[in-house]
N, C-alpha and C. Protein backbone atom coordinates (compact mmCIF):
# COMPACT_ATOMS: atom_id res chain seq x y z
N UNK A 1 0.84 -1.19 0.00
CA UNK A 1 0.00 0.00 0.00
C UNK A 1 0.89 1.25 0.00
N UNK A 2 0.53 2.90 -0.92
CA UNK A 2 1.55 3.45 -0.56
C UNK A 2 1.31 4.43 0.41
N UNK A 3 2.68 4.67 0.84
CA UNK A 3 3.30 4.62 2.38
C UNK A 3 2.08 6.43 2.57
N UNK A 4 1.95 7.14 1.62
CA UNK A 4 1.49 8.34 1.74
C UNK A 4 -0.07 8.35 1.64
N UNK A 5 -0.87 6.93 0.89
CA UNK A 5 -1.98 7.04 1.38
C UNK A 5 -2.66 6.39 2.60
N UNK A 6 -1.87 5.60 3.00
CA UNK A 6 -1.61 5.05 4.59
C UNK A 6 -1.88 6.09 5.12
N UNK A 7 -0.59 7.12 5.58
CA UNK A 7 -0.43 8.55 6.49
C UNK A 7 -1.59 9.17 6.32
N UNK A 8 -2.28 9.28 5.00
CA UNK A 8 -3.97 10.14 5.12
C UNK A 8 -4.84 9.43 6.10
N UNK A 9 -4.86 8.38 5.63
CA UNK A 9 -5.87 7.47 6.29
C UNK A 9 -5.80 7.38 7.59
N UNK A 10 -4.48 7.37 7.90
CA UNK A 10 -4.54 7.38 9.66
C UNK A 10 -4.53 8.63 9.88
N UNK A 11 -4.40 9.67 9.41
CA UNK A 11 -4.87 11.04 10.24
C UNK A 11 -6.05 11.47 9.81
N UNK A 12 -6.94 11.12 9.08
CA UNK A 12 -8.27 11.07 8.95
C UNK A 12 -8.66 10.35 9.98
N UNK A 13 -8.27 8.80 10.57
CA UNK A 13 -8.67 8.05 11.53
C UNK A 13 -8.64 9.09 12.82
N UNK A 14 -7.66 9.74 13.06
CA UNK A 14 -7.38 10.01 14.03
C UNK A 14 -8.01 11.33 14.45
N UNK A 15 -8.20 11.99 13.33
CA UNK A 15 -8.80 13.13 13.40
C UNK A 15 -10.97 12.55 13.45
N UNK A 16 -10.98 11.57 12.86
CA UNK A 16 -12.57 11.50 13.38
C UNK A 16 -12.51 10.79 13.98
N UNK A 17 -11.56 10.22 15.08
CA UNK A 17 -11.84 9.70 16.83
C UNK A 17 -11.88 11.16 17.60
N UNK A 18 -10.92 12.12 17.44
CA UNK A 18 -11.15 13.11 18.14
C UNK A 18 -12.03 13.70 18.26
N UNK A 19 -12.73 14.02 17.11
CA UNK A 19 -13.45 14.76 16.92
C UNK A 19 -15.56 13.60 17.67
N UNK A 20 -15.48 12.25 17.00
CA UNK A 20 -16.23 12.10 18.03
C UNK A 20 -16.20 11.86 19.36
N UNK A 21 -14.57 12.07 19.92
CA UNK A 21 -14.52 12.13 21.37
C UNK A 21 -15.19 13.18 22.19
N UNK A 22 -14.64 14.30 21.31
CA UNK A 22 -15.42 15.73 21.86
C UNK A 22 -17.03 15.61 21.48
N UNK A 23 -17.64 15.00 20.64
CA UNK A 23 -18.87 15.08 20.46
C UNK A 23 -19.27 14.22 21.48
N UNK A 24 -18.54 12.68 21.85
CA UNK A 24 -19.32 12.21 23.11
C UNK A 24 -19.22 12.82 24.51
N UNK A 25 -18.16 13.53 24.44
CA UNK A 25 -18.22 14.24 25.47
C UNK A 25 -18.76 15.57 25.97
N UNK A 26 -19.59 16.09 24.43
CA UNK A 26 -20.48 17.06 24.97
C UNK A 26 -21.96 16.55 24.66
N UNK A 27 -21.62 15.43 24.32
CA UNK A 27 -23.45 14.60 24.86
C UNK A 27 -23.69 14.85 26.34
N UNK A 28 -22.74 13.65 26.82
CA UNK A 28 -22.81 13.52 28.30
C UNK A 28 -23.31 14.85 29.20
N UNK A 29 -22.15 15.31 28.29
CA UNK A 29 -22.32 16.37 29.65
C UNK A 29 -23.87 18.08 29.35
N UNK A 30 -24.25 17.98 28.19
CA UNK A 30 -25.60 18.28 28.29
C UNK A 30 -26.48 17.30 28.31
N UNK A 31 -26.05 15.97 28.87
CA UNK A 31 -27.62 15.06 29.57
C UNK A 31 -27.19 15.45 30.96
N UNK A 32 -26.02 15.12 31.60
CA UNK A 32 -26.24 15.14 32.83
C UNK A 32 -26.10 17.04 33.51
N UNK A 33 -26.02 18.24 32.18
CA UNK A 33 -26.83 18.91 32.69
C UNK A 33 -28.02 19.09 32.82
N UNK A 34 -28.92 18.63 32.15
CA UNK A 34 -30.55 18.66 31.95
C UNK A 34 -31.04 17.87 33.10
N UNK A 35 -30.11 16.83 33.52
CA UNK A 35 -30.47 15.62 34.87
C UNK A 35 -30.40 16.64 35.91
N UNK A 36 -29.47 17.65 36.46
CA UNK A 36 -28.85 17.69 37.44
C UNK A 36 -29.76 19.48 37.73
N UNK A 37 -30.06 19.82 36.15
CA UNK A 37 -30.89 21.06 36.51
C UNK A 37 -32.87 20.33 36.72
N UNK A 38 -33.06 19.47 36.11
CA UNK A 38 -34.05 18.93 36.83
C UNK A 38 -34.38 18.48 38.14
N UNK A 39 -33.09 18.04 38.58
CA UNK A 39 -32.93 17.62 40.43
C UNK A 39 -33.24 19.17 41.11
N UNK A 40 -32.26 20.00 40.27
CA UNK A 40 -32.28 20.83 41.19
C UNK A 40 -34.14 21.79 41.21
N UNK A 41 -34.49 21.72 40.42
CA UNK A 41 -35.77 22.51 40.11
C UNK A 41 -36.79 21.55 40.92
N UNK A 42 -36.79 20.37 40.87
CA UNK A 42 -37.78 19.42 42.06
C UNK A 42 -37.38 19.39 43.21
N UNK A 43 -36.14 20.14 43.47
CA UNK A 43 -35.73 19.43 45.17
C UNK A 43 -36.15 21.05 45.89
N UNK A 44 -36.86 21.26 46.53
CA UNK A 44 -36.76 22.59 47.37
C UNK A 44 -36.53 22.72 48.48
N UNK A 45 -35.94 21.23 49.16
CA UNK A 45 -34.73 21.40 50.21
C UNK A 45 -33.51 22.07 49.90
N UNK A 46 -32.86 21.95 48.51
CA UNK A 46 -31.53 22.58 47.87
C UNK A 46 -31.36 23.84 48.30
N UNK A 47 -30.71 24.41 49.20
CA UNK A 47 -30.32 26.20 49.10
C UNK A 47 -30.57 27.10 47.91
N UNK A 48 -30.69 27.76 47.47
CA UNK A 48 -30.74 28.69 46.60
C UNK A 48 -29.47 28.81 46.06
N UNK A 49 -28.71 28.83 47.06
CA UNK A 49 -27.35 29.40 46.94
C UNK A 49 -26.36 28.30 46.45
N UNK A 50 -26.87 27.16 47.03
CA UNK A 50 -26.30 25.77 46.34
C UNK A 50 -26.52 25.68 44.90
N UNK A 51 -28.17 26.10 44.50
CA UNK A 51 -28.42 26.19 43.06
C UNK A 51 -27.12 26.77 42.45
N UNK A 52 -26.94 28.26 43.17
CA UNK A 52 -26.72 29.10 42.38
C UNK A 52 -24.86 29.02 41.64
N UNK A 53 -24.66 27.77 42.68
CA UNK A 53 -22.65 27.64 42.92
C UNK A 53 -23.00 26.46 41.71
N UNK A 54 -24.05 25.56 41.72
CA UNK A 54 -23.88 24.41 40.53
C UNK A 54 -24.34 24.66 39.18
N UNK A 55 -25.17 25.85 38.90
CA UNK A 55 -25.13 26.20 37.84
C UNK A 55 -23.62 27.03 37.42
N UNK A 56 -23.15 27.69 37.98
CA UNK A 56 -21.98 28.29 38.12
C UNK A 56 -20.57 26.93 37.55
N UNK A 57 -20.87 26.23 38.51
CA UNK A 57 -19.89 25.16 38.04
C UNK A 57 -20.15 24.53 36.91
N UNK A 58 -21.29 24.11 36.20
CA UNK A 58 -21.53 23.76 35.34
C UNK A 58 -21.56 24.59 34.18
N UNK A 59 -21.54 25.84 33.98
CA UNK A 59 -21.18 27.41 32.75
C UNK A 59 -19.52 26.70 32.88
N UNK A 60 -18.38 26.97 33.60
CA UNK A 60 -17.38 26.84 34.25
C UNK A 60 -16.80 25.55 32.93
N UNK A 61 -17.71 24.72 33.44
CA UNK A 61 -16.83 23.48 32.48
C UNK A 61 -17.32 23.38 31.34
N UNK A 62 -18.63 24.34 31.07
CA UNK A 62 -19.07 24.40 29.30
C UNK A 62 -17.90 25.08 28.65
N UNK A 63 -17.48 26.70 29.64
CA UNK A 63 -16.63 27.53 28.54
C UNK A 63 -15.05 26.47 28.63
N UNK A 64 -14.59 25.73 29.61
CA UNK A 64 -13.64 25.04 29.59
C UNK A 64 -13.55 24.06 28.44
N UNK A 65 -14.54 23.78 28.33
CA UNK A 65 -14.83 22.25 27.42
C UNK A 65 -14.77 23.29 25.99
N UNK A 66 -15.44 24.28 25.86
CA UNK A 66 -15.43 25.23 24.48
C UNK A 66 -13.92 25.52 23.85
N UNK A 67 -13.43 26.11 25.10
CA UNK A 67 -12.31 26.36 25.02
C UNK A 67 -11.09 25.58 24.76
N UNK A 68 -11.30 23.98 25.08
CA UNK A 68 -10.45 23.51 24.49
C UNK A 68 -10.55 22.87 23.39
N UNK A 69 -12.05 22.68 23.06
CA UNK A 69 -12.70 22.59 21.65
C UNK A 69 -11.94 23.25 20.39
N UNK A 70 -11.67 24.81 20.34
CA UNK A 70 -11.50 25.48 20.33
C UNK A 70 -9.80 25.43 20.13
N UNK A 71 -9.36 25.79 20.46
CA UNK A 71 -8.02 25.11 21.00
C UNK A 71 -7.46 24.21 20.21
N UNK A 72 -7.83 23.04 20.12
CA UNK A 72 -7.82 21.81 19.07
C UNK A 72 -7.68 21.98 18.25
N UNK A 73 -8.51 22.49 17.90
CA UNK A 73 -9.16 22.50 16.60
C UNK A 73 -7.74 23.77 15.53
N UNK A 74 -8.00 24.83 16.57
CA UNK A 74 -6.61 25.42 15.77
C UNK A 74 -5.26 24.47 15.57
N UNK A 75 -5.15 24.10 16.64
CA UNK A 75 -3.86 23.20 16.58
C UNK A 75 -3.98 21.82 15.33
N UNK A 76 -5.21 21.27 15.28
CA UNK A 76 -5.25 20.10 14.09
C UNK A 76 -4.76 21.07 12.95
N UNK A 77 -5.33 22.54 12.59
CA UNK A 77 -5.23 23.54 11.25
C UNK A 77 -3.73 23.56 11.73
N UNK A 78 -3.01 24.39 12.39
CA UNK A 78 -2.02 24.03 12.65
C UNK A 78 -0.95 23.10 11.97
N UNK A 79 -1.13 21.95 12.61
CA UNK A 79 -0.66 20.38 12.02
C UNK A 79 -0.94 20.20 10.64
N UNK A 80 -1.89 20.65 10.10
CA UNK A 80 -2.50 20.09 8.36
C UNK A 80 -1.19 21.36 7.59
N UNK A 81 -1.38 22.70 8.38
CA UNK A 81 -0.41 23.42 7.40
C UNK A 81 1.08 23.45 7.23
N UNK A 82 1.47 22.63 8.56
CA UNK A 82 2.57 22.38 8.77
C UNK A 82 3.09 21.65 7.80
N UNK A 83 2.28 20.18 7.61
CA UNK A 83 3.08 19.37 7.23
C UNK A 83 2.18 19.62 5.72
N UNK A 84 1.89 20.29 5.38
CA UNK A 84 1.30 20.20 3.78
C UNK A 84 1.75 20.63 2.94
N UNK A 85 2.91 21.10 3.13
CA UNK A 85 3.47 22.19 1.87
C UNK A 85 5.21 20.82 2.13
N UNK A 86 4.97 20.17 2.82
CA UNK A 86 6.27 18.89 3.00
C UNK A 86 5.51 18.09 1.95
N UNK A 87 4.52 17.64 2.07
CA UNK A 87 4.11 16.76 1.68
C UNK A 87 3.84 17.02 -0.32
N UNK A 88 3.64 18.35 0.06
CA UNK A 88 2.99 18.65 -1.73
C UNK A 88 4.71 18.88 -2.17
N UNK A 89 5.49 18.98 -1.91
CA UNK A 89 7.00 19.37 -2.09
C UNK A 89 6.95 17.25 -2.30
N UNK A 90 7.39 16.52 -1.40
CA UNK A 90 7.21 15.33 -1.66
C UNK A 90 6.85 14.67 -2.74
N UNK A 91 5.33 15.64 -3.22
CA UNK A 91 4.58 14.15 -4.41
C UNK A 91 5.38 15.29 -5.78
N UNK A 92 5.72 16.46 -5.99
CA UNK A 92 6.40 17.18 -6.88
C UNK A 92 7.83 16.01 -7.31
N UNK A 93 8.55 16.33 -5.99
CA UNK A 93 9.79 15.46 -6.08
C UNK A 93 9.60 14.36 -6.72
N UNK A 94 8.49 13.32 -6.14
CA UNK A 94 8.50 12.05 -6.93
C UNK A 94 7.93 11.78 -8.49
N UNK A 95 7.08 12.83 -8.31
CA UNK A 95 6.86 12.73 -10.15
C UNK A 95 7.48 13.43 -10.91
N UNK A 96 8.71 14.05 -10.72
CA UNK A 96 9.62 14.71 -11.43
C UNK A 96 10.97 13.07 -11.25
N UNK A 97 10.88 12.19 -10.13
CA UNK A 97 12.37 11.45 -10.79
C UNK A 97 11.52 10.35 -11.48
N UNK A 98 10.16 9.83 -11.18
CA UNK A 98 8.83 9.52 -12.03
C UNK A 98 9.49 9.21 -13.36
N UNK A 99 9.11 10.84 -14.10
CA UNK A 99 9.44 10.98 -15.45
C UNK A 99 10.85 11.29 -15.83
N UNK A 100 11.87 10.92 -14.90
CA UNK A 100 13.28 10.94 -15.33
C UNK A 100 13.53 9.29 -15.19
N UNK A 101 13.28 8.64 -14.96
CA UNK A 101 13.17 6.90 -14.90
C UNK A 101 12.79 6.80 -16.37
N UNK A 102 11.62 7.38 -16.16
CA UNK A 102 10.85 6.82 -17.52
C UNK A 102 11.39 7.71 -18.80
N UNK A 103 12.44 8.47 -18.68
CA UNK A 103 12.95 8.79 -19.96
C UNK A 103 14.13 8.33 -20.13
């Protein structure tokens, strides 16, 4: 197989595990906010003030979770531009000694 459509394939692999990692991980965590703001809206033993620290914590790890969303995501663009102008330099090189073989 060649060695350069291998390297796509596994950073395509790798890039859509990441990418549904972050998607399962912002399932979860808007079910078990919808769970945890339903507890809190039926329980009226809860403080007010308790409400008011767990919604707080829960904004807290949305913009965290955004943010490294975010984050990533530059860094994958990053990585693609890095190595893409190696790589298009690469397939140039080989079809230039290509057609020096073959002449």
């Amino acid at each position: 197989m060649n060695q350069e459509k291998m390297t796509k394939q596994m950073e395509s692999l790798y890039r859509t595990m990441f990418d549904s990692s972050l998607n399962a991980l912002a399932t979860v965590h808007n079910y078990t906010e919808r769970v945890v703001f339903s507890s809190l809206e039926k329980s009226p033993w809860i403080p007010e003030e308790s409400k008011v620290l767990v919604h707080a914590w829960l904004n807290v790890y949305k913009k965290g979770y955004d943010d490294f969303r975010t984050r990533a995501l530059e860094e994958y663009e990053r990585y693609e531009a890095a190595f893409k102008p190696v790589k298009e330099a690469d397939t140039v090189e080989k079809s230039e000694k290509l057609k020096k073989r073959k002449a």
